[in-house]
N, C-alpha and C. Protein backbone atom coordinates (compact mmCIF):
# COMPACT_ATOMS: atom_id res chain seq x y z
N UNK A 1 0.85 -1.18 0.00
CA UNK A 1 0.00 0.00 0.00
C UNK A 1 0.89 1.24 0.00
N UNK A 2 0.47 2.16 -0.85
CA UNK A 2 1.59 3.38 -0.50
C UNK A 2 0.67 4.59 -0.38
N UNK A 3 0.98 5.51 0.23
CA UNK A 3 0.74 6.52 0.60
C UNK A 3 1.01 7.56 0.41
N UNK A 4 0.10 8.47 0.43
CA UNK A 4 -0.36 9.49 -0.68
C UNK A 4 0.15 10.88 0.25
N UNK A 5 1.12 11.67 0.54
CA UNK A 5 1.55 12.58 1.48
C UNK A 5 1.91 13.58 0.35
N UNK A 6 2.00 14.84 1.13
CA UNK A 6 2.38 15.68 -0.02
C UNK A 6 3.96 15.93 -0.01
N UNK A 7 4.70 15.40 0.63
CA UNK A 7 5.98 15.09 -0.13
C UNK A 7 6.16 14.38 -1.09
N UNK A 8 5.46 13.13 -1.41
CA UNK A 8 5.52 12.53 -2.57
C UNK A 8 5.50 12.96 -3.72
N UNK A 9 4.42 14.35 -3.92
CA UNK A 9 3.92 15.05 -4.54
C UNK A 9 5.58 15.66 -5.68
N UNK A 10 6.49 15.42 -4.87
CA UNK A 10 7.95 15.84 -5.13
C UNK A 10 8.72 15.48 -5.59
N UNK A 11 7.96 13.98 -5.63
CA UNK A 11 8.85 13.14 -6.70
C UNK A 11 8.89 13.31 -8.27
N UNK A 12 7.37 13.56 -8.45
CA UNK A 12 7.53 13.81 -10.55
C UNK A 12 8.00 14.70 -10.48
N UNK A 13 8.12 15.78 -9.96
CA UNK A 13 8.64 17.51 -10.11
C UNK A 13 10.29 17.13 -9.90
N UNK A 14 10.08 16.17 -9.34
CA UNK A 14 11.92 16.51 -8.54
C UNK A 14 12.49 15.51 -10.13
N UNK A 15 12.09 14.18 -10.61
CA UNK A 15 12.16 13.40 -11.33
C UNK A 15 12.48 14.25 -12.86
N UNK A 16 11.26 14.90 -13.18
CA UNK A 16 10.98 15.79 -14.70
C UNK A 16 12.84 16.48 -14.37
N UNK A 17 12.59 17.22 -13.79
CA UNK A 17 13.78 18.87 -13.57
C UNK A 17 14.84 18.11 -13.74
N UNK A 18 15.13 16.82 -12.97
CA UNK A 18 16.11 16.39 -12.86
C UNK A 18 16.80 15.90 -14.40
N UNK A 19 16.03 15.19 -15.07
CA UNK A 19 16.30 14.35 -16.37
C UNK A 19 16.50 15.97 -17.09
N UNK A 20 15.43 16.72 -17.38
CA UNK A 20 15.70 18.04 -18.13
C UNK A 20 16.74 18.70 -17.81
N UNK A 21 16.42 19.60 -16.46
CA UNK A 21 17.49 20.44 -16.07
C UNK A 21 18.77 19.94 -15.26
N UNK A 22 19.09 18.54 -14.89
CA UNK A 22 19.81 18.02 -14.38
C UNK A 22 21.16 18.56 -14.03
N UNK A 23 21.76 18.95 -14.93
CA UNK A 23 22.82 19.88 -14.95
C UNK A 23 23.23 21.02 -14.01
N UNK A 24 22.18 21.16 -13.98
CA UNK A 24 21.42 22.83 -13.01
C UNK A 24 21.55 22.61 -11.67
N UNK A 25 20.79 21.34 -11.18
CA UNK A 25 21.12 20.94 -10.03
C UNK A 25 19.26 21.46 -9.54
N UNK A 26 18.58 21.40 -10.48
CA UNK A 26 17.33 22.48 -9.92
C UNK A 26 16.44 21.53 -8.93
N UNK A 27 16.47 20.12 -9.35
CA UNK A 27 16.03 19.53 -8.95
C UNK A 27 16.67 19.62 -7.23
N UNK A 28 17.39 19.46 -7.07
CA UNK A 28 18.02 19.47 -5.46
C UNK A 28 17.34 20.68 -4.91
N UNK A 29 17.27 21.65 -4.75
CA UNK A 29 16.51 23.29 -5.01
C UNK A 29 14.86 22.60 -4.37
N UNK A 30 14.57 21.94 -5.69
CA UNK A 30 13.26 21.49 -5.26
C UNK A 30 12.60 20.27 -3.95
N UNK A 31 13.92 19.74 -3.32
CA UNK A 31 13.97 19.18 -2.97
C UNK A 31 14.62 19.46 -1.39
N UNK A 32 15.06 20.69 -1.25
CA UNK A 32 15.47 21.56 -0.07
C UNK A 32 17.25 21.06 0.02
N UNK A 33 17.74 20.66 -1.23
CA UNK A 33 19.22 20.32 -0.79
C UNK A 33 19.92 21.25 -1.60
N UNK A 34 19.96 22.84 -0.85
CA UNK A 34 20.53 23.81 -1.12
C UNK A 34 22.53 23.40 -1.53
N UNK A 35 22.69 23.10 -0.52
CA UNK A 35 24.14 23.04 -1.13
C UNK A 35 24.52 21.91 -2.12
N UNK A 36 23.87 20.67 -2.46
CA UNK A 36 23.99 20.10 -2.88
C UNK A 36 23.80 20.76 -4.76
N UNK A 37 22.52 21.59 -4.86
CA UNK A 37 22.14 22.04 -5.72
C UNK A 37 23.26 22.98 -6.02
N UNK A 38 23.66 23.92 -4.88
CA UNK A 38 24.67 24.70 -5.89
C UNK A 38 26.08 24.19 -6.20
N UNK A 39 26.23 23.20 -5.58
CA UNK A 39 27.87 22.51 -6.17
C UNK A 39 27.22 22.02 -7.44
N UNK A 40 26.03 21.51 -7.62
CA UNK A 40 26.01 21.27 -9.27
C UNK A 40 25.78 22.25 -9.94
N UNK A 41 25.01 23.11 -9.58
CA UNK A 41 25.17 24.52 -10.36
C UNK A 41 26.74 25.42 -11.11
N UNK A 42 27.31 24.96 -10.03
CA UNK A 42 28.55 25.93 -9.91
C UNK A 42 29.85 25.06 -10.90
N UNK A 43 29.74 23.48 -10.41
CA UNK A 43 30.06 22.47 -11.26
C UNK A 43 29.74 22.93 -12.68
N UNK A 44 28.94 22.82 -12.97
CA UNK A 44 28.09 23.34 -14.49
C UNK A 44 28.96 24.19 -15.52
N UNK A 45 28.38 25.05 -14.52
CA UNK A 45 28.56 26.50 -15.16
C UNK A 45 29.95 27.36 -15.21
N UNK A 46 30.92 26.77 -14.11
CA UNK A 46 32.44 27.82 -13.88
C UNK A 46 33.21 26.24 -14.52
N UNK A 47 32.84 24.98 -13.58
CA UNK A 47 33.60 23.97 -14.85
C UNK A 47 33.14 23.38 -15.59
N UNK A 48 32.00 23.86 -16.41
CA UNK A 48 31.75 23.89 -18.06
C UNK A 48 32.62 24.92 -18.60
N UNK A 49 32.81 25.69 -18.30
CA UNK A 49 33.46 26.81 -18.87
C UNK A 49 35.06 26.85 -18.93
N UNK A 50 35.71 25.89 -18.00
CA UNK A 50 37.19 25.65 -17.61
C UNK A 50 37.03 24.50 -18.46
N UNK A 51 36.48 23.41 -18.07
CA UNK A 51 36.59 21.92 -19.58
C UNK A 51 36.02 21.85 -20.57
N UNK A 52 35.92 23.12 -21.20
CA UNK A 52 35.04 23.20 -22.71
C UNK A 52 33.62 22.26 -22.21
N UNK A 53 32.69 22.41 -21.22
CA UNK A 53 32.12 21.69 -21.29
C UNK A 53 31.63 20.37 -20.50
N UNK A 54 32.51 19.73 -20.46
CA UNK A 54 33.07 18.48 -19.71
C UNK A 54 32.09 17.93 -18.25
N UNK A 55 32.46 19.19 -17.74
CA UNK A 55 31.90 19.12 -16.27
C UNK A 55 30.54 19.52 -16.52
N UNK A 56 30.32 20.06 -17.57
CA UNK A 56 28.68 20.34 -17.31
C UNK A 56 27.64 18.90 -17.57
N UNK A 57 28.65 18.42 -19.04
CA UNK A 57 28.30 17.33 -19.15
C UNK A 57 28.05 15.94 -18.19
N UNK A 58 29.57 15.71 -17.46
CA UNK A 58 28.96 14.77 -16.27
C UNK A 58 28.04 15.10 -15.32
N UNK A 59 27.52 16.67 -14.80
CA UNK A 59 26.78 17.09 -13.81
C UNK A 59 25.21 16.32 -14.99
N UNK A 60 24.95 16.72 -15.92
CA UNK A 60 24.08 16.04 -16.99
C UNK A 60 23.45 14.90 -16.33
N UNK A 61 24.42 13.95 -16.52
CA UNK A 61 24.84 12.80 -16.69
C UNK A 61 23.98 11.90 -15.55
N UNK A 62 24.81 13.16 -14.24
CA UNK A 62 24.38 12.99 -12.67
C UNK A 62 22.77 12.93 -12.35
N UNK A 63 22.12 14.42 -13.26
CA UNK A 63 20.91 14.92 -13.01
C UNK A 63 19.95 13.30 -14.10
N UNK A 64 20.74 13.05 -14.80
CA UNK A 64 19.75 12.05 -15.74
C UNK A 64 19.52 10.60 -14.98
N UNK A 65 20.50 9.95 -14.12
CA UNK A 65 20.30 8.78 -13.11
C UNK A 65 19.86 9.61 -11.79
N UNK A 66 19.80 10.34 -11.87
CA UNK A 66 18.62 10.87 -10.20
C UNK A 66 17.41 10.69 -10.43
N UNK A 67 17.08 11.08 -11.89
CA UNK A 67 15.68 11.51 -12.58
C UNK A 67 15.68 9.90 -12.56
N UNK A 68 16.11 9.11 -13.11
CA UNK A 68 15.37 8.24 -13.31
C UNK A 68 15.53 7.31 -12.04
N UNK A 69 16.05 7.39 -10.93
CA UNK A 69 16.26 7.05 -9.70
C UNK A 69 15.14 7.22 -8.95
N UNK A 70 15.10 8.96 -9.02
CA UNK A 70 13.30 9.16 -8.65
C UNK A 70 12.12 8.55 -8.74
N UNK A 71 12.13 8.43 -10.32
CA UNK A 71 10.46 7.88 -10.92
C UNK A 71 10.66 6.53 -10.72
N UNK A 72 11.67 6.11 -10.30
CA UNK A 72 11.33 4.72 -10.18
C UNK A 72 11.36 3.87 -9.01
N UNK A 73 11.50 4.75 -8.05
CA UNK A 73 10.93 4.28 -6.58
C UNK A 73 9.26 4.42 -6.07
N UNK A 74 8.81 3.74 -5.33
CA UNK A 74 7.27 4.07 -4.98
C UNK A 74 7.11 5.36 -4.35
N UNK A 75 6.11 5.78 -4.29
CA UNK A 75 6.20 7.25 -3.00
C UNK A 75 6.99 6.64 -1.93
N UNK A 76 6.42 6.12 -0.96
CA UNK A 76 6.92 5.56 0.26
C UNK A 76 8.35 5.60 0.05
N UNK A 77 8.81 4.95 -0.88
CA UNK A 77 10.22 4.66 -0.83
C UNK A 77 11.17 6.09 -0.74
N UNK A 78 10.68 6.96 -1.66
CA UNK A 78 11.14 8.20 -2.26
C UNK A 78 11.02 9.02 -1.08
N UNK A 79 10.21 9.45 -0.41
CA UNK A 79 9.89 10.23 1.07
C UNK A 79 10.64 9.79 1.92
N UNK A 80 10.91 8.31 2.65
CA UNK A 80 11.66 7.66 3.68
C UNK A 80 13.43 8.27 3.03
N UNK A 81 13.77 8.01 1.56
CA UNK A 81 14.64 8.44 0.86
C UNK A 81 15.32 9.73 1.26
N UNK A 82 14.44 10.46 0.38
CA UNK A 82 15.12 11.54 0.14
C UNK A 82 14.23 12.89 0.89
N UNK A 83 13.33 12.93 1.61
CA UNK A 83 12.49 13.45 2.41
C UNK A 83 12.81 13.11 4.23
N UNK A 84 12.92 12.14 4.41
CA UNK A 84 12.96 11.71 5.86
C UNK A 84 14.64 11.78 5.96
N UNK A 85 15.35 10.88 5.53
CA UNK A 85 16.38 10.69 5.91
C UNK A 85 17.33 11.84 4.77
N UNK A 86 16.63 12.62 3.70
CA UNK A 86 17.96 13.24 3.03
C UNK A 86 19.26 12.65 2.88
N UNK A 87 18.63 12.13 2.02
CA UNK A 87 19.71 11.50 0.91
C UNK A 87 20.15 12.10 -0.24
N UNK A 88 21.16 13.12 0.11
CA UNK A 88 21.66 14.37 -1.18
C UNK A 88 22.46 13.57 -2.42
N UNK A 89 22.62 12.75 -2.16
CA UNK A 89 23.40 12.36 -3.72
C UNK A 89 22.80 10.57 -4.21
N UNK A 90 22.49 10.67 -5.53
CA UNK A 90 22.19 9.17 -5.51
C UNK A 90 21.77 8.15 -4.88
């Protein structure tokens, strides 16, 4: 049985941003993991710009197995996850 809380509610939002904007780190943001979000931000954007790229690309990479890390846990799982216990990376 899983249960319907409005953190769960956080998972497609956190899931979508992540696969799209992954890079960005927006998804963490949405998810209240401020610093986590801006080391990928900052990752991105100052070393995209130092490795032609590079680093923005693996931050990508990062945001595309979260996203699909997300959608593919139950609510329950995803809340105890990354809601209860904050679980900032993978």
């Amino acid at each position: 049985m899983t249960t319907n809380t409005p953190d769960a509610n956080k998972k497609v939002l956190a899931g979508v941003l992540a696969i799209v904007l992954g890079a960005f780190g927006v998804h963490k943001f949405v998810l209240g993991y401020t610093t986590e979000g801006l080391i990928m931000l900052l990752v991105s954007l100052v070393g995209g710009v130092i490795t032609c790229g590079l680093a923005s690309a693996a931050m990508g990479i990062v945001g595309l197995i979260e996203g699909i890390i997300y959608l593919t846990k139950s609510d329950e799982e995803f809340v105890n996850t990354y809601i209860v216990n904050k679980k900032g990376w993978l």
